[in-house]
Protein backbone atom coordinates (compact mmCIF):
# COMPACT_ATOMS: atom_id res chain seq x y z
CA UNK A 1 -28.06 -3.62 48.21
CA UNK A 2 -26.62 -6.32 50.31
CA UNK A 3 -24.08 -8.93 48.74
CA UNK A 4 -26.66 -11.83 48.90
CA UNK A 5 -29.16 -10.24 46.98
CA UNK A 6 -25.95 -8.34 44.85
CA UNK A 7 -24.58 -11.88 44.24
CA UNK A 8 -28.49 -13.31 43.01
CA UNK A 9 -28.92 -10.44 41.02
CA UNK A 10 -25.47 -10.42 39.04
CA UNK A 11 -24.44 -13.82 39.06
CA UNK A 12 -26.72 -15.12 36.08
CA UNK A 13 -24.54 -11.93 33.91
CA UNK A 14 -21.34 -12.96 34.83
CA UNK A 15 -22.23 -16.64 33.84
CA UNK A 16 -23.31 -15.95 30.58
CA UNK A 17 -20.32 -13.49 30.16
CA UNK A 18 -17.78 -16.21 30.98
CA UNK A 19 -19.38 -18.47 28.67
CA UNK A 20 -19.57 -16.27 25.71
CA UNK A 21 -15.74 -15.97 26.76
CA UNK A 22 -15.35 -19.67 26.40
CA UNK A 23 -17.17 -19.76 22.86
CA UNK A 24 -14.89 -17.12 21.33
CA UNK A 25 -11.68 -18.46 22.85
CA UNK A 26 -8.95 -16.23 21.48
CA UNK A 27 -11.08 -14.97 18.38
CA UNK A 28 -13.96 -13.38 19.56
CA UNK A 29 -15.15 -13.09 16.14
CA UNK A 30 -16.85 -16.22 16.15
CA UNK A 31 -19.52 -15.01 18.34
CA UNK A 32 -20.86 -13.20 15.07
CA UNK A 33 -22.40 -9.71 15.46
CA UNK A 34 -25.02 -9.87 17.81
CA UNK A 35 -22.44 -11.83 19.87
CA UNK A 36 -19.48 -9.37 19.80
CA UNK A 37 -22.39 -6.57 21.01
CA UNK A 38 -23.46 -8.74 23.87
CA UNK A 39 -19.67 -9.21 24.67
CA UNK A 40 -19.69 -6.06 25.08
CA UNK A 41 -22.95 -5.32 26.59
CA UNK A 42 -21.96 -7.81 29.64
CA UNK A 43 -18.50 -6.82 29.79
CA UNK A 44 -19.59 -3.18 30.54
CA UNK A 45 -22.39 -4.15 32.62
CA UNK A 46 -19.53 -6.57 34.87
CA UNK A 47 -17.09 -3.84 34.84
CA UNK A 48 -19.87 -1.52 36.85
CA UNK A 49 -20.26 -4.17 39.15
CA UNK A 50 -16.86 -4.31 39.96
CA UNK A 51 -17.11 -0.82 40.76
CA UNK A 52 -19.91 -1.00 43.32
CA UNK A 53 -17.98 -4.38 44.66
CA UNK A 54 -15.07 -2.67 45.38
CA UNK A 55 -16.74 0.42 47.24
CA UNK A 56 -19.24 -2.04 49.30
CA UNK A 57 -18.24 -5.20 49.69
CA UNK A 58 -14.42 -4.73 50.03
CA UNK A 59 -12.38 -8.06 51.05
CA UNK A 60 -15.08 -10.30 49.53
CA UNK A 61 -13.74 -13.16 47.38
CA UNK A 62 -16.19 -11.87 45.05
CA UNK A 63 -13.87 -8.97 43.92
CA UNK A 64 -11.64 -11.78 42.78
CA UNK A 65 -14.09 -12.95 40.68
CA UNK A 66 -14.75 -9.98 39.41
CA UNK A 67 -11.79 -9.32 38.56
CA UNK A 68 -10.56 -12.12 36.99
CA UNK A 69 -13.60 -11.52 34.82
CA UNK A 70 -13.39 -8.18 33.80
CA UNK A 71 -9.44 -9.10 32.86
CA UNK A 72 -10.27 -11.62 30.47
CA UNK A 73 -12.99 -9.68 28.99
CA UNK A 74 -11.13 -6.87 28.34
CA UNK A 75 -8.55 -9.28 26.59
CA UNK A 76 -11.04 -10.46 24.32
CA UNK A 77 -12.20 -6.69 23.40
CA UNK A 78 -9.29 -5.38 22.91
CA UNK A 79 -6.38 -7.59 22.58
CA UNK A 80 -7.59 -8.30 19.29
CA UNK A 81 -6.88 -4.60 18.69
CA UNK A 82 -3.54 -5.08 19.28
CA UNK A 83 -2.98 -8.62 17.40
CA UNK A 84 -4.50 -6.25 14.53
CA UNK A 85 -1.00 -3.29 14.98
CA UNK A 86 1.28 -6.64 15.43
CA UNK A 87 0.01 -7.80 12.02
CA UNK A 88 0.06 -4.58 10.00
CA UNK A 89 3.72 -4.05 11.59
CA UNK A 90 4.76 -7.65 10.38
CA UNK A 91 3.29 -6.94 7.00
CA UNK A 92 4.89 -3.89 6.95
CA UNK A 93 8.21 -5.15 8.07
CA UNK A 94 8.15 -8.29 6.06
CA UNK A 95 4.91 -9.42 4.53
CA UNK A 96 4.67 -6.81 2.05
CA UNK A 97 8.11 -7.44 0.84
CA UNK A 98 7.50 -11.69 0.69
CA UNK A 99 4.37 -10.85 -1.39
CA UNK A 100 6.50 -8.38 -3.57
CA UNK A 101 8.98 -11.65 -4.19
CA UNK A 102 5.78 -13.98 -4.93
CA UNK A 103 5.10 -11.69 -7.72
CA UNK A 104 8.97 -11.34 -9.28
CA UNK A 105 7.86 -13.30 -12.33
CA UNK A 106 5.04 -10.82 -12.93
CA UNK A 107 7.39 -8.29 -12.05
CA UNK A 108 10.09 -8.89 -14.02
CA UNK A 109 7.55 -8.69 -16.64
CA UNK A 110 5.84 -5.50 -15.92
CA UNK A 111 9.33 -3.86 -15.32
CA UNK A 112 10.11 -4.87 -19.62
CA UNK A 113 6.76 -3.79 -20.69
CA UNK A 114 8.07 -0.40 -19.37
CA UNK A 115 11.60 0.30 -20.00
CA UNK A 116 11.67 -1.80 -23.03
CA UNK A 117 9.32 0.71 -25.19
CA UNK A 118 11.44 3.42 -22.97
CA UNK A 119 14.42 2.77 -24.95
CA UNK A 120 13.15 1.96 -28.54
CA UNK A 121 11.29 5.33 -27.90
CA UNK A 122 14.39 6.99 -26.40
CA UNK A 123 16.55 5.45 -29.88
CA UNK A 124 13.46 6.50 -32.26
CA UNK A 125 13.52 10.20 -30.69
CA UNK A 126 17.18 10.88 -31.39
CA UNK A 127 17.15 9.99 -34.72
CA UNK A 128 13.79 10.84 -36.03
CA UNK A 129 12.64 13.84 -33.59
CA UNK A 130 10.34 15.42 -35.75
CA UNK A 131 8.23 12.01 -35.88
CA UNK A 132 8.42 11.28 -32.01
CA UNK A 133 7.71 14.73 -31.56
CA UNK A 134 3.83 13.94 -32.26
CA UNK A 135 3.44 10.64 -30.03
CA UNK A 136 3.78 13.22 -27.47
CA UNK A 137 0.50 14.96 -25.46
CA UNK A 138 0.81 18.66 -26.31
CA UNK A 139 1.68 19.47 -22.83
CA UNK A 140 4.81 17.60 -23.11
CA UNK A 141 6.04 18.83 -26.58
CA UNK A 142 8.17 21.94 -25.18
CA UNK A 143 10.21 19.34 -23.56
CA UNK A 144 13.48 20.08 -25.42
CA UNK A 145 13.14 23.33 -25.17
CA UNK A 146 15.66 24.55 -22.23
CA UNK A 147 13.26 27.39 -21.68
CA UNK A 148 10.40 25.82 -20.86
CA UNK A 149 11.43 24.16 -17.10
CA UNK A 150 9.75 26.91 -15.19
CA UNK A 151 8.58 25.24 -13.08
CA UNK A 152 6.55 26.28 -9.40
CA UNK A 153 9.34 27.93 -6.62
CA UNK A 154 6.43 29.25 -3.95
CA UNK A 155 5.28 27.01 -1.32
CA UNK A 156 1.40 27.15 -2.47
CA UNK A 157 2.58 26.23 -5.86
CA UNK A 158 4.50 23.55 -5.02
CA UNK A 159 1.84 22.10 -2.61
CA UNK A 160 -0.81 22.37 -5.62
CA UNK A 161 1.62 20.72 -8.23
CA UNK A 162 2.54 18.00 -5.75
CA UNK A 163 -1.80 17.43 -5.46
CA UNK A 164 -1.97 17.09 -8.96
CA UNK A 165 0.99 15.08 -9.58
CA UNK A 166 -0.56 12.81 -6.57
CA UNK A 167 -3.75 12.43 -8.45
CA UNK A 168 -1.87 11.48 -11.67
CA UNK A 169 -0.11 9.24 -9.54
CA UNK A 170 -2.58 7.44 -8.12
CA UNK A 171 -4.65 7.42 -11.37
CA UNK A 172 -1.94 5.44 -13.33
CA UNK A 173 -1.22 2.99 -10.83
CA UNK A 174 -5.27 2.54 -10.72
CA UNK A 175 -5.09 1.87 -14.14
CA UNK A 176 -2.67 -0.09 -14.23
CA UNK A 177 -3.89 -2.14 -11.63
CA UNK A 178 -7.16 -3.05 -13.26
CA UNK A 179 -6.09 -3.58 -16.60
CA UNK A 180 -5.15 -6.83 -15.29
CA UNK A 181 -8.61 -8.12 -15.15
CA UNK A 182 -8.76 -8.11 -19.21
CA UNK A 183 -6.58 -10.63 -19.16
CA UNK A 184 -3.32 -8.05 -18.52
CA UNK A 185 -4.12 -6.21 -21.49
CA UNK A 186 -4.51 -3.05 -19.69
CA UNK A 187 -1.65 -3.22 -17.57
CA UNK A 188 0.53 -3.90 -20.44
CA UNK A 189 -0.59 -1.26 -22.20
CA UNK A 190 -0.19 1.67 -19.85
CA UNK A 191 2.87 0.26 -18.96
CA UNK A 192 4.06 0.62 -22.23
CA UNK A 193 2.59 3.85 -23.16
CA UNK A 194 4.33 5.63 -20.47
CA UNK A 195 7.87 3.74 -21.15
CA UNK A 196 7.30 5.16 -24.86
CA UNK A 197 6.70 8.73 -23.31
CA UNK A 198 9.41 8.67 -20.84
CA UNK A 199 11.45 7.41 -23.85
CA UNK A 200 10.17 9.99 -26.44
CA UNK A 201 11.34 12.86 -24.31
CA UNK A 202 14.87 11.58 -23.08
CA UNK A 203 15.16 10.85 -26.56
CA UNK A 204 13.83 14.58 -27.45
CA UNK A 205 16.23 16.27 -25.02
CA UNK A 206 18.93 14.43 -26.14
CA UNK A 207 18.68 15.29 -29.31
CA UNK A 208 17.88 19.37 -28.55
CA UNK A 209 20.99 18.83 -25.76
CA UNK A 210 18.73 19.03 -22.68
CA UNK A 211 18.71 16.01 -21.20
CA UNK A 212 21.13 17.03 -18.31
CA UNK A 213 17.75 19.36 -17.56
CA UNK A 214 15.81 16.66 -18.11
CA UNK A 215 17.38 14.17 -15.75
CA UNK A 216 17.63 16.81 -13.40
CA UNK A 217 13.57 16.74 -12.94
CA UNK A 218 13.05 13.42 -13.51
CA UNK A 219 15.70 11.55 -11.07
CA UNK A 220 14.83 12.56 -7.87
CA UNK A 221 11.35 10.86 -8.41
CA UNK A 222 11.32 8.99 -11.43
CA UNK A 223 13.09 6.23 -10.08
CA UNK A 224 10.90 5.06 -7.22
CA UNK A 225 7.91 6.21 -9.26
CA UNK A 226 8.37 3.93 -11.83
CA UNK A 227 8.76 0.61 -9.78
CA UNK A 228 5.68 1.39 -7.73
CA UNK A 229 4.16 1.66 -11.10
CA UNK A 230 5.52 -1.35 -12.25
CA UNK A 231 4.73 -3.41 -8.84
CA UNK A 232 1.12 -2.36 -9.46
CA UNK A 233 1.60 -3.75 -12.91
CA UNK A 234 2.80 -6.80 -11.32
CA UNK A 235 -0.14 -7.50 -8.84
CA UNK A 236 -2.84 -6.41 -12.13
CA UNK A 237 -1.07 -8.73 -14.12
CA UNK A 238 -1.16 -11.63 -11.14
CA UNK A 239 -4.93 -11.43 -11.47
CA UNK A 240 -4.70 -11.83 -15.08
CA UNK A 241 -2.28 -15.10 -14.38
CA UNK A 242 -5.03 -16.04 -11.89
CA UNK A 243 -7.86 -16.36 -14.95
CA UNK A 244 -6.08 -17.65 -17.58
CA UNK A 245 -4.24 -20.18 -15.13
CA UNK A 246 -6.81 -20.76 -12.25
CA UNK A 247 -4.23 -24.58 -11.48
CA UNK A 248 -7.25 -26.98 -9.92
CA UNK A 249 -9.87 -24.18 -8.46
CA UNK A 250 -12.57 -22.77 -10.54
CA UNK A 251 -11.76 -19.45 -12.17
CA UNK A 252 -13.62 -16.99 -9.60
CA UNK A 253 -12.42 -18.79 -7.11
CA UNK A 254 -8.48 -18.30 -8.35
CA UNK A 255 -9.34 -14.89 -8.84
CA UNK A 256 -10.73 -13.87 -5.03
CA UNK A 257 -7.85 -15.47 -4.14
CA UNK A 258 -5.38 -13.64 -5.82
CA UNK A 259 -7.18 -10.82 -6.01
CA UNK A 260 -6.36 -10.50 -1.97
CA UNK A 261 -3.09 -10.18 -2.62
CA UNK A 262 -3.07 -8.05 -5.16
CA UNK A 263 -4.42 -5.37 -3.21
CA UNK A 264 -2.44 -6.37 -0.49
CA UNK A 265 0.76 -5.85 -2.82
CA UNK A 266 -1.04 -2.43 -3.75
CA UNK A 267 -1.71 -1.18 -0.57
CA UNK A 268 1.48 -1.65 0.64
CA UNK A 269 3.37 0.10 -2.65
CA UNK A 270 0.73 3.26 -1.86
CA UNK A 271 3.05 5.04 0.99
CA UNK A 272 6.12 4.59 -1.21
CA UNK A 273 3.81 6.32 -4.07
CA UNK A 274 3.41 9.21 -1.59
CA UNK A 275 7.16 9.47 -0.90
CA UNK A 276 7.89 9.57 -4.86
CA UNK A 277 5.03 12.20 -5.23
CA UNK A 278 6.56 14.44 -2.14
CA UNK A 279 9.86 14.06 -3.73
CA UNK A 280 8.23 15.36 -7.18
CA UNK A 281 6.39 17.84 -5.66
CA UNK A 282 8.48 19.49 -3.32
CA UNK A 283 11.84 18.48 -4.37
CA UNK A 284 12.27 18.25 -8.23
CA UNK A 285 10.55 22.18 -8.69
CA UNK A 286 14.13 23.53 -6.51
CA UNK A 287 15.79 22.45 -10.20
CA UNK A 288 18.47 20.99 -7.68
CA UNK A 289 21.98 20.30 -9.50
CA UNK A 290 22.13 17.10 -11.74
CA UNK A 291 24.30 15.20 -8.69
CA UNK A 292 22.24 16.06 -5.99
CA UNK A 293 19.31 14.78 -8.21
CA UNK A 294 21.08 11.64 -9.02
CA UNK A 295 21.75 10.96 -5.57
CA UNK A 296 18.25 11.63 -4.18
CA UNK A 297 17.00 9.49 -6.91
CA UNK A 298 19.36 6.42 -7.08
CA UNK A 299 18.92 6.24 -2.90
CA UNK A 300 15.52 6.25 -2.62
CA UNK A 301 15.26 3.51 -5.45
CA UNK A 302 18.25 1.40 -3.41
CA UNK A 303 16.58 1.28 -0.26
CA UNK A 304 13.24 0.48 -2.13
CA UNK A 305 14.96 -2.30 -3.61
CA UNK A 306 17.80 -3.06 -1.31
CA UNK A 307 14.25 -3.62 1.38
CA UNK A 308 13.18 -6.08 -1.40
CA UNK A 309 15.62 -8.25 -1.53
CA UNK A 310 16.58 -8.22 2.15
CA UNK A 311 13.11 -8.45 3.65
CA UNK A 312 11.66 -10.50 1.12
CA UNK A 313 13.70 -13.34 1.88
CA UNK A 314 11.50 -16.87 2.75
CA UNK A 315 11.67 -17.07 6.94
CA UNK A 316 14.61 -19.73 7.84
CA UNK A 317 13.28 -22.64 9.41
C-alpha cells in the first residue's frame, strides 16, 4: 500500500477518532457504552496504523499525526485509570477520615449506645453475678473461670479462629449497618447488646478475680474492634437521620444520598476491621502479658483515632 491510497483509506478513522476525543473531553464517560467500545475500537485500529506508518512511510508528517493521535487516545483510555488510584489514595488519605468527622454526631451516639450498657452491665455483674450470669450465650458463661482460656497455640488453629472471628466480625458490623434503615432501631440495638455482653463478662471476671485474664484477651483487639463497630453504627444510623430528617428533598432521595456515604464510611472502616481481626486471631491466642496487651491495644486504637482527628480536619482555604 502506497501512502496516498494509505492516507484515503485511514483518514475517515482517524477523523471520527479525534472527534469522539473532542465529545468526551477529559471524561470519556460521556460517550456512553457503545461510545467508550468504539473509543476503543478506533484507538486500536490507529495504533496499528502507526505501526505500518512507521515501518513504510518513515519521515512523513503523517507519523506526527499519528502520533499525536494515538497520545491523546491513550490519555483518554487510560488516564482515567489513574485519576481512579489518585482518588482512592485521597480518600484513603483524607476523605475517609472527613466523612468519619461528618458523622461525629452519629458517632458520638453510637459510641454511648455501646459502652453505656457496657458499664451498667459491667456494675450489674459484680454485684448480682448469678443473675448476669444468664444474659450470657452459653458459650460465654465459663468466662470467669481462669481455666477455661485455652485458647488455639498452632498455626492452623489460629488461622481457623481468626476466619471465624472474621466472619463474626463482619456479620456484626453488617448488622449493625442495616439496622439503620428501621429508623436506627437495629443499630441501636446490637450496639447495645454487645456493650451489655462485653459488660456482663468484665463484670463476671471481676467478680471471680479474672479480669487481668480477661483484659489480657480482649485489649489487643477489643479496642479498635469496637470503634469500627461503632463507626458502622454511625453511618447505619446516618441513614436513619436521612428518613426521619430528609431537610427539603423527598425521602428516597435523602436516603440515596446518604446512603453513598454510608457505604463509603463502611468501606473504608473494613481494612481496619481486618487489622482488629488479625490482631484477635493471631495475636490475643499467644495469652501475651497484660502490658504487652495493653500496649498493642491502646496503640492501635491511638493511631485509629489520633488519624481521625488529624486527617479529618476541613482543608484550609
Amino acid at each position: 500500500m502506497n501512502l496516498e491510497a494509505f492516507l484515503k483509506e485511514r483518514t475517515p478513522v482517524w477523523e471520527r477518532l479525534d472527534a469522539l476525543l473532542d465529545r468526551a473531553g477529559r471524561r470519556p464517560e460521556r460517550l456512553g457504552h457503545d461510545g467508550l467500545l468504539e473509543l476503543g475500537r478506533l484507538y486500536r485500529g490507529t495504533l496499528a496504523d502507526l505501526a505500518l506508518a512507521r515501518r513504510r512511510f518513515r519521515g512523513d508528517p503523517v507519523l506526527d499525526r499519528l502520533e499525536a493521535l494515538v497520545l491523546r487516545a491513550r490519555h483518554a483510555l487510560h488516564g482515567e485509570r489513574a485519576r481512579r488510584r489518585g482518588a482512592l489514595r485521597a480518600f484513603a488519605a483524607h476523605g475517609y477520615w472527613r466523612l468519619l468527622r461528618e458523622h461525629r454526631a452519629t458517632l458520638l451516639l453510637a459510641l454511648a449506645a455501646t459502652f453505656a450498657p457496657t458499664l451498667l452491665a459491667a456494675l450489674w455483674a459484680v454485684h448480682d453475678p448469678g443473675a448476669a450470669v444468664g444474659l450470657l450465650p452459653g458459650a460465654y458463661r465459663g468466662a470467669a473461670n481462669p481455666h477455661v482460656h485455652n485458647l488455639p497455640s498452632g498455626a492452623a488453629e489460629q488461622a481457623g479462629l481468626a476466619s471465624t472471628i472474621f466472619t463474626n466480625n463482619i456479620r456484626v458490623t453488617l448488622l449493625v449497618f442495616a439496622g439503620g434503615l428501621p429508623l436506627g432501631l437495629g443499630s441501636l440495638y446490637v450496639l447495645a447488646y454487645n456493650g451489655l455482653l462485653l459488660g456482663a463478662l468484665a463484670g463476671l471476671t471481676i467478680q471471680a478475680g479474672t479480669f487481668s485474664v480477661f483484659l489480657r484477651y480482649v485489649l489487643p483487639h477489643g479496642l479498635l474492634e469496637l470503634s469500627c463497630i461503632a463507626v458502622a453504627g454511625a453511618a447505619g444510623l446516618g441513614l436513619a437521620r436521612a428518613l426521619i430528617e430528609p431537610g427539603t428533598l423527598p425521602r428516597g432521595e435523602s436516603l440515596r444520598r446518604e446512603a453513598r456515604r454510608a457505604v463509603a464510611l463502611a468501606v473504608g472502616t473494613a481494612p481496619w476491621l481486618v487489622l482488629a481481626g488479625l490482631t484477635e486471631g493471631f495475636l490475643t491466642p499467644r495469652g501475651i502479658p497484660l502490658p504487652a496487651a495493653l500496649a498493642v491495644g491502646i496503640g492501635l486504637a491511638a493511631l485509629y483515632w489520633t488519624l481521625a482527628l488529624t486527617r479529618g480536619r476541613a482543608p484550609s482555604a
